[in-house]
Protein backbone atom coordinates (compact mmCIF):
# COMPACT_ATOMS: atom_id res chain seq x y z
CA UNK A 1 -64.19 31.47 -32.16
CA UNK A 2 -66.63 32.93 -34.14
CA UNK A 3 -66.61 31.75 -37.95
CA UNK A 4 -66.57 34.00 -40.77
CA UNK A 5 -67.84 33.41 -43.83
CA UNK A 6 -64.93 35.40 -45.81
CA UNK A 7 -62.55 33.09 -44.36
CA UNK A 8 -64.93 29.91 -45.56
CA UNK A 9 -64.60 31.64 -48.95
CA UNK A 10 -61.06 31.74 -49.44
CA UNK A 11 -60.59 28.25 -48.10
CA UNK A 12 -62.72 26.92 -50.85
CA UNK A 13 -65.58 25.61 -48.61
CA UNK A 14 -68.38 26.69 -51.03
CA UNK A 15 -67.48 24.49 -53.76
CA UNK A 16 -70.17 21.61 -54.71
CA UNK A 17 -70.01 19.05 -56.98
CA UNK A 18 -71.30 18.86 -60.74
CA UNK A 19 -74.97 19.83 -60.82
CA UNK A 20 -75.77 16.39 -62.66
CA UNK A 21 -74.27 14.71 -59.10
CA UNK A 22 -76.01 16.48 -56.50
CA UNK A 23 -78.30 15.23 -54.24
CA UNK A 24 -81.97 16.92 -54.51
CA UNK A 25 -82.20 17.02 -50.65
CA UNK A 26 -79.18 19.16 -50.60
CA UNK A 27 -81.10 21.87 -52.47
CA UNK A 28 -81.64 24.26 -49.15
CA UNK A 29 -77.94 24.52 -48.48
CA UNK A 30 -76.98 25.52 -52.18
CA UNK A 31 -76.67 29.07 -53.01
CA UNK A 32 -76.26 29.01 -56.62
CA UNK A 33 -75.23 26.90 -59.76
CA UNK A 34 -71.76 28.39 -61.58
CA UNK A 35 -70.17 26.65 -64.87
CA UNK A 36 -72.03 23.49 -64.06
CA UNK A 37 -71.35 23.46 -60.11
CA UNK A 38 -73.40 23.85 -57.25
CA UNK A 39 -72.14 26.56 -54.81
CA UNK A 40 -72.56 26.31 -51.47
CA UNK A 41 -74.32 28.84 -49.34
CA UNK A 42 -71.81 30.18 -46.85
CA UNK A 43 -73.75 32.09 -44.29
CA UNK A 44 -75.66 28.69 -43.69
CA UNK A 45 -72.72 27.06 -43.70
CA UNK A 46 -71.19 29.34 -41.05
CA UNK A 47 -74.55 29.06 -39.18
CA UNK A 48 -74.15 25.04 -39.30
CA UNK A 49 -70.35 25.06 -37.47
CA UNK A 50 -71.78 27.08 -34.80
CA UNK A 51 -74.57 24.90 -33.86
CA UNK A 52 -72.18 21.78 -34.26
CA UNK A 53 -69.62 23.38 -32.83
CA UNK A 54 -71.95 24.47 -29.30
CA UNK A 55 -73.42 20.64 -29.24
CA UNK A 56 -70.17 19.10 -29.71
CA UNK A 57 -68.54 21.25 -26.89
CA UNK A 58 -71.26 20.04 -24.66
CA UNK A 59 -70.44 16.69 -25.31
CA UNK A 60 -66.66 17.26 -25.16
CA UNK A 61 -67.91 18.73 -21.16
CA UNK A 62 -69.66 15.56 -20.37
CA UNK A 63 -66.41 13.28 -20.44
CA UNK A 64 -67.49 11.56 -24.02
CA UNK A 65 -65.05 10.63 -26.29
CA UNK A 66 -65.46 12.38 -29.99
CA UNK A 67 -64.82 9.46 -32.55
CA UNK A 68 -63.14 11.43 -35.76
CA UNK A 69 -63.24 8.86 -38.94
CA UNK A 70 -61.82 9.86 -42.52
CA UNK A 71 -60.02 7.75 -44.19
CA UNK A 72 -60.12 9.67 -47.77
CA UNK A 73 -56.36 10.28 -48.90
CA UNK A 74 -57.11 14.36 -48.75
CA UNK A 75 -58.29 14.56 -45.46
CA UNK A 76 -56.46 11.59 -43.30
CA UNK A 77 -53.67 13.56 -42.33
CA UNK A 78 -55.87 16.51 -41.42
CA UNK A 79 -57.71 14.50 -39.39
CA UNK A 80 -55.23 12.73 -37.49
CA UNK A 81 -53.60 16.31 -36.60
CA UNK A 82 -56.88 17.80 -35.21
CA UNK A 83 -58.05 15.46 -33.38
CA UNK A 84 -54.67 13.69 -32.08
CA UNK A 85 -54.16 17.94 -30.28
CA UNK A 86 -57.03 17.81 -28.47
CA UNK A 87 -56.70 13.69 -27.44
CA UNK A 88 -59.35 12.32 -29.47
CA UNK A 89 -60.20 9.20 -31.11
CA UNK A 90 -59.75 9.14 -34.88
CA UNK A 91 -59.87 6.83 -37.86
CA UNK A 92 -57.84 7.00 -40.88
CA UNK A 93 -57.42 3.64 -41.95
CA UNK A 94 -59.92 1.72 -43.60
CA UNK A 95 -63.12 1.60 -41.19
CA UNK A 96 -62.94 -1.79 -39.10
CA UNK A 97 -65.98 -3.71 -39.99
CA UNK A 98 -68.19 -3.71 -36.58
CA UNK A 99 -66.18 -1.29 -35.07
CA UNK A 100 -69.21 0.50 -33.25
CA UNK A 101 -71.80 -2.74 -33.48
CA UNK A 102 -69.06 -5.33 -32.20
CA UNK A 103 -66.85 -2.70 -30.40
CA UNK A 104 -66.24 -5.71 -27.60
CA UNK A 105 -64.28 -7.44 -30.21
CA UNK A 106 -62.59 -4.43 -31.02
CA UNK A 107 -61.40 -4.12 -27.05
CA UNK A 108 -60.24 -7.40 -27.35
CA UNK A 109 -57.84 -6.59 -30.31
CA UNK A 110 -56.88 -3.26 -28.72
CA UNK A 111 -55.87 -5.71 -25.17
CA UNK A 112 -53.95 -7.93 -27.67
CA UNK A 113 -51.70 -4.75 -28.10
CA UNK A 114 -51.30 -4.54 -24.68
CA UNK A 115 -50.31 -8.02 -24.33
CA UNK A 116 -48.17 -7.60 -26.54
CA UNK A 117 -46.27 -4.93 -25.10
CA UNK A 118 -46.04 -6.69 -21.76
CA UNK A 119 -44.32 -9.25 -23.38
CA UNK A 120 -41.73 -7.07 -24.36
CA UNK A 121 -41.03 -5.56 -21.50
CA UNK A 122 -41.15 -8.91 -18.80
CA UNK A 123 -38.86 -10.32 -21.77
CA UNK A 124 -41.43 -13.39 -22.71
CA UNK A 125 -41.27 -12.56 -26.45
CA UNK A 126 -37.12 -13.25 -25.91
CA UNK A 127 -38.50 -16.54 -25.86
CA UNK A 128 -39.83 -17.19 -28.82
CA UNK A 129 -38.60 -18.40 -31.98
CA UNK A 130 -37.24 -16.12 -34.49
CA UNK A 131 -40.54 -16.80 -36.64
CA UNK A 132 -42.95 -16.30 -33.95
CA UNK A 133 -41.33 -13.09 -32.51
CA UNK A 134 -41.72 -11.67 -36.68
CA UNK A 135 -45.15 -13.16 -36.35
CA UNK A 136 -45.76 -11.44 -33.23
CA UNK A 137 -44.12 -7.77 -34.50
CA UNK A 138 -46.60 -8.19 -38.03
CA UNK A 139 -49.39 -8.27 -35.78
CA UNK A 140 -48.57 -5.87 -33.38
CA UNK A 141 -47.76 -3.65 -36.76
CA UNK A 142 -51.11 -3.96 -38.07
CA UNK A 143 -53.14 -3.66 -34.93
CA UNK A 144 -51.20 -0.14 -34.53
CA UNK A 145 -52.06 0.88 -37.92
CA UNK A 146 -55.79 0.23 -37.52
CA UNK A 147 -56.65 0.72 -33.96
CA UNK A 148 -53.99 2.90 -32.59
CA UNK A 149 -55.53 5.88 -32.93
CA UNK A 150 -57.87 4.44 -30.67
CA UNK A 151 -56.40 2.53 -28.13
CA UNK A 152 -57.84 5.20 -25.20
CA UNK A 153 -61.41 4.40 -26.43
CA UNK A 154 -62.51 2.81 -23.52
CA UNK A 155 -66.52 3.01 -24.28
CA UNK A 156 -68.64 3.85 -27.37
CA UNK A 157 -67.89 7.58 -28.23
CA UNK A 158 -70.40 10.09 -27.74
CA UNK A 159 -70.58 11.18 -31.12
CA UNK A 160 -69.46 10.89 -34.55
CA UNK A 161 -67.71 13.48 -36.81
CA UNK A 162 -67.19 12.41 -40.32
CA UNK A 163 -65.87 13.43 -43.75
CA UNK A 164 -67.50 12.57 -46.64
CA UNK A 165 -70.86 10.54 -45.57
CA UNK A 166 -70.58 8.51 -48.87
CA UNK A 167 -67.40 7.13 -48.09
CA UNK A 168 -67.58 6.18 -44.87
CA UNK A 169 -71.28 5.06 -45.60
CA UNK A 170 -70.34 1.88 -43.14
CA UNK A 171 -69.65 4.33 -40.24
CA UNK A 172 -72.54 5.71 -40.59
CA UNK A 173 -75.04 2.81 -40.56
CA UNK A 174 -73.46 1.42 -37.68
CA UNK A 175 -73.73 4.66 -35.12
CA UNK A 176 -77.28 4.93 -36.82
CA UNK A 177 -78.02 1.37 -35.46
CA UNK A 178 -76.34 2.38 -31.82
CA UNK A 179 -78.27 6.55 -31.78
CA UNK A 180 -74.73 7.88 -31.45
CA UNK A 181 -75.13 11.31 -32.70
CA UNK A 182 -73.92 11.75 -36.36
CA UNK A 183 -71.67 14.98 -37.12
CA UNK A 184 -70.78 15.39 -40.68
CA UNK A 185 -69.17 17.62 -43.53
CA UNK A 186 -71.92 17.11 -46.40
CA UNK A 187 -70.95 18.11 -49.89
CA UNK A 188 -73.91 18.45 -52.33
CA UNK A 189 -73.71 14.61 -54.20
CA UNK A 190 -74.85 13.27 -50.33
CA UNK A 191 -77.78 12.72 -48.57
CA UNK A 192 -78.02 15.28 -45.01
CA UNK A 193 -80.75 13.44 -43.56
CA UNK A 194 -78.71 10.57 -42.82
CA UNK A 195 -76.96 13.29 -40.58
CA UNK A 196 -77.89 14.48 -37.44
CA UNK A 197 -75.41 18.07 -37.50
CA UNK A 198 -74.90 18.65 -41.18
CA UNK A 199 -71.92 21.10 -41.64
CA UNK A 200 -72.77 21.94 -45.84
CA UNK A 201 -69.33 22.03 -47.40
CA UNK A 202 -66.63 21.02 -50.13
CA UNK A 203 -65.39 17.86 -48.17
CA UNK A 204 -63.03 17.06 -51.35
CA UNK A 205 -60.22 19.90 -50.89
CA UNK A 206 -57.92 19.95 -48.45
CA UNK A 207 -58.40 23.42 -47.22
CA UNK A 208 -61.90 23.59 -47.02
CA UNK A 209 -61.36 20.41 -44.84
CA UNK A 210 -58.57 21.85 -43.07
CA UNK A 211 -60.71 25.19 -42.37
CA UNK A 212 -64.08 23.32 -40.88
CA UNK A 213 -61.79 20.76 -38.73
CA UNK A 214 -60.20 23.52 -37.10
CA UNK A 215 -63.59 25.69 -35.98
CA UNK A 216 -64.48 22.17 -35.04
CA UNK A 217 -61.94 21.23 -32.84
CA UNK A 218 -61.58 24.49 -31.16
CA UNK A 219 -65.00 23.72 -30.20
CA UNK A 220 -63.90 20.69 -28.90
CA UNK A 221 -61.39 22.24 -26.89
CA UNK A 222 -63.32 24.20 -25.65
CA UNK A 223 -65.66 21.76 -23.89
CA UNK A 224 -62.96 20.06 -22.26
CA UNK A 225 -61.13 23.10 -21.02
CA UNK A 226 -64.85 23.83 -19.58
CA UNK A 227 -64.54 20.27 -17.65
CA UNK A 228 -61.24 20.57 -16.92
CA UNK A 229 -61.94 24.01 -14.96
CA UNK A 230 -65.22 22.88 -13.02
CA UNK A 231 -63.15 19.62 -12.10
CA UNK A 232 -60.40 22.24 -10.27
CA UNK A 233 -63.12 24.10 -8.77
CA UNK A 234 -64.38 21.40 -7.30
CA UNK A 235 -61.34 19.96 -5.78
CA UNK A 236 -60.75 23.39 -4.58
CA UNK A 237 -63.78 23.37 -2.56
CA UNK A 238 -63.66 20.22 -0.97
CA UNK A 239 -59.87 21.17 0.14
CA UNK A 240 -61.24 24.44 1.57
CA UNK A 241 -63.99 22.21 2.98
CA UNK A 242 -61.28 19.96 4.67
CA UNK A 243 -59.35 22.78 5.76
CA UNK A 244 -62.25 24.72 7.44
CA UNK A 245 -62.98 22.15 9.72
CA UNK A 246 -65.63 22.55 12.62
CA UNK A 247 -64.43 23.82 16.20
CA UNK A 248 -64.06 21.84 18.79
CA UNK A 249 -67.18 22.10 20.63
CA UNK A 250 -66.84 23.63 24.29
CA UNK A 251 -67.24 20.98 27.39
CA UNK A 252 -70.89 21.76 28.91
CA UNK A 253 -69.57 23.45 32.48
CA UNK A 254 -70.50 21.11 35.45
CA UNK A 255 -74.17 22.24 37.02
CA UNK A 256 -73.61 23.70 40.01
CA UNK A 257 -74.84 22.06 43.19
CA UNK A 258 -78.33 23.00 44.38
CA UNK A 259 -78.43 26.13 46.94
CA UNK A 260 -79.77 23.71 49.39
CA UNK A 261 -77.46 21.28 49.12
CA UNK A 262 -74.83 23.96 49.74
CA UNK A 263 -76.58 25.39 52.90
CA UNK A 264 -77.24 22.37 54.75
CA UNK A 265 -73.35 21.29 54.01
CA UNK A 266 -72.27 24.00 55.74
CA UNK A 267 -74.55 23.98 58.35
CA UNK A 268 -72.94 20.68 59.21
CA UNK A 269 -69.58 21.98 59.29
């Protein structure tokens, strides 16, 4: 879906912040300054979603998981929308400490859910006392509320899309530390070299975040529609392969017995 930059306009995507908050690094993405604001250059922007959105779609191809985190009150809901369509990972709730770095420990919180759930269903947490059974449903409420977004996160993701960089500075450090490929909406009061896609853009409004998640996640979508289809071809061809199978090879006729043979046999008859 190609991105136009009218459409960026009216969602309010070229909005910066005051001039006296911007980051100087930010200066080749800004257009202009208006009433004290930096505004955002559009046609780079445009440019940016392109380039994320082509690298990201690759990814999406390759089987990797997409790791969505925002937990800002503007863009949580967003978030969990677009990404929970195309069955990716998101965080909205605060960002678990070690989540990337210590992501074993994570797993093992994420199996506790599980556990949890068996328990239920063989009818083990009958057993328990009334305390331990509220004990037990606190847990399993707070576990959900964290991590349940990404309970199908089997592996570290493949890469990282983020909104607001300042915010979810932690996030950041930690796929920094790992190399997991950093994809982020960068307003101009953040630093883009900390980012390896920057996406310039107002990451405080709603729209504008609404707008860039949803070239983004077509993207996405795209990538795994692109797996999905290559993964169908292939089955195809080993079925045809199975079907086609080789002919039965011919017996090799008997050889026939020698002329001489043959004469002198019947010469004895």
């Amino acid at each position: 879906m190609a991105v136009e930059v009218k459409e960026l306009l009216e969602a309010g995507v070229h909005f910066g912040h005051l001039t006296r908050k911007w980051d100087p690094n930010m200066a080749p993405y800004v257009y202009m300054e208006r009433n004290g604001i930096h505004i955002i250059n559009l046609y780079k922007t445009a440019a940016k979603i392109e380039e994320a959105g082509e690298a990201l779609a690759k990814i999406a191809a390759s089987g990797r998981k997409i790791l969505f985190v925002a937990t800002k009150k503007q863009a949580k809901d967003i978030v969990a929308e677009k990404a929970g369509n195309i069955n990716m990972p998101f965080i909205t709730e605060r960002w678990p400490g070690g989540m990337l770095t210590n992501f074993v420990t994570i797993r093992k919180a994420i199996k506790k859910m599980a556990t949890i759930d068996r328990m239920k269903k063989d009818g083990t947490f009958l057993t328990l006392s009334k305390k331990e059974r509220l004990q037990v449903d606190r847990l399993r409420a707070k576990l959900e509320k964290n991590l349940g977004s990404i309970v199908d996160m089997t592996r570290l993701p493949g890469a990282l899309f983020v909104v607001d960089i300042k915010r979810e500075h932690i996030a950041i450090k930690e796929a920094q530390k790992l190399n997991i490929p950093i994809f982020a909406m960068v307003d101009t009061n953040s630093d883009p070299r900390q980012v390896d896609y920057v996406i310039p853009a107002n990451d405080d409004a709603s729209k504008s975040i609404d707008k860039i998640l949803t070239h983004v996640t077509e993207a996405v979508k795209g990538g795994l529609n692109a797996r999905k289809a290559e993964k169908e071809a292939k089955a195809e061809g080993k079925t045809e392969t199975k079907a086609a199978k080789p002919e039965a090879k011919a017996k090799p006729a008997k050889k026939e017995a020698p002329a001489k043979k043959v004469a002198a046999a019947n010469e004895e008859e």
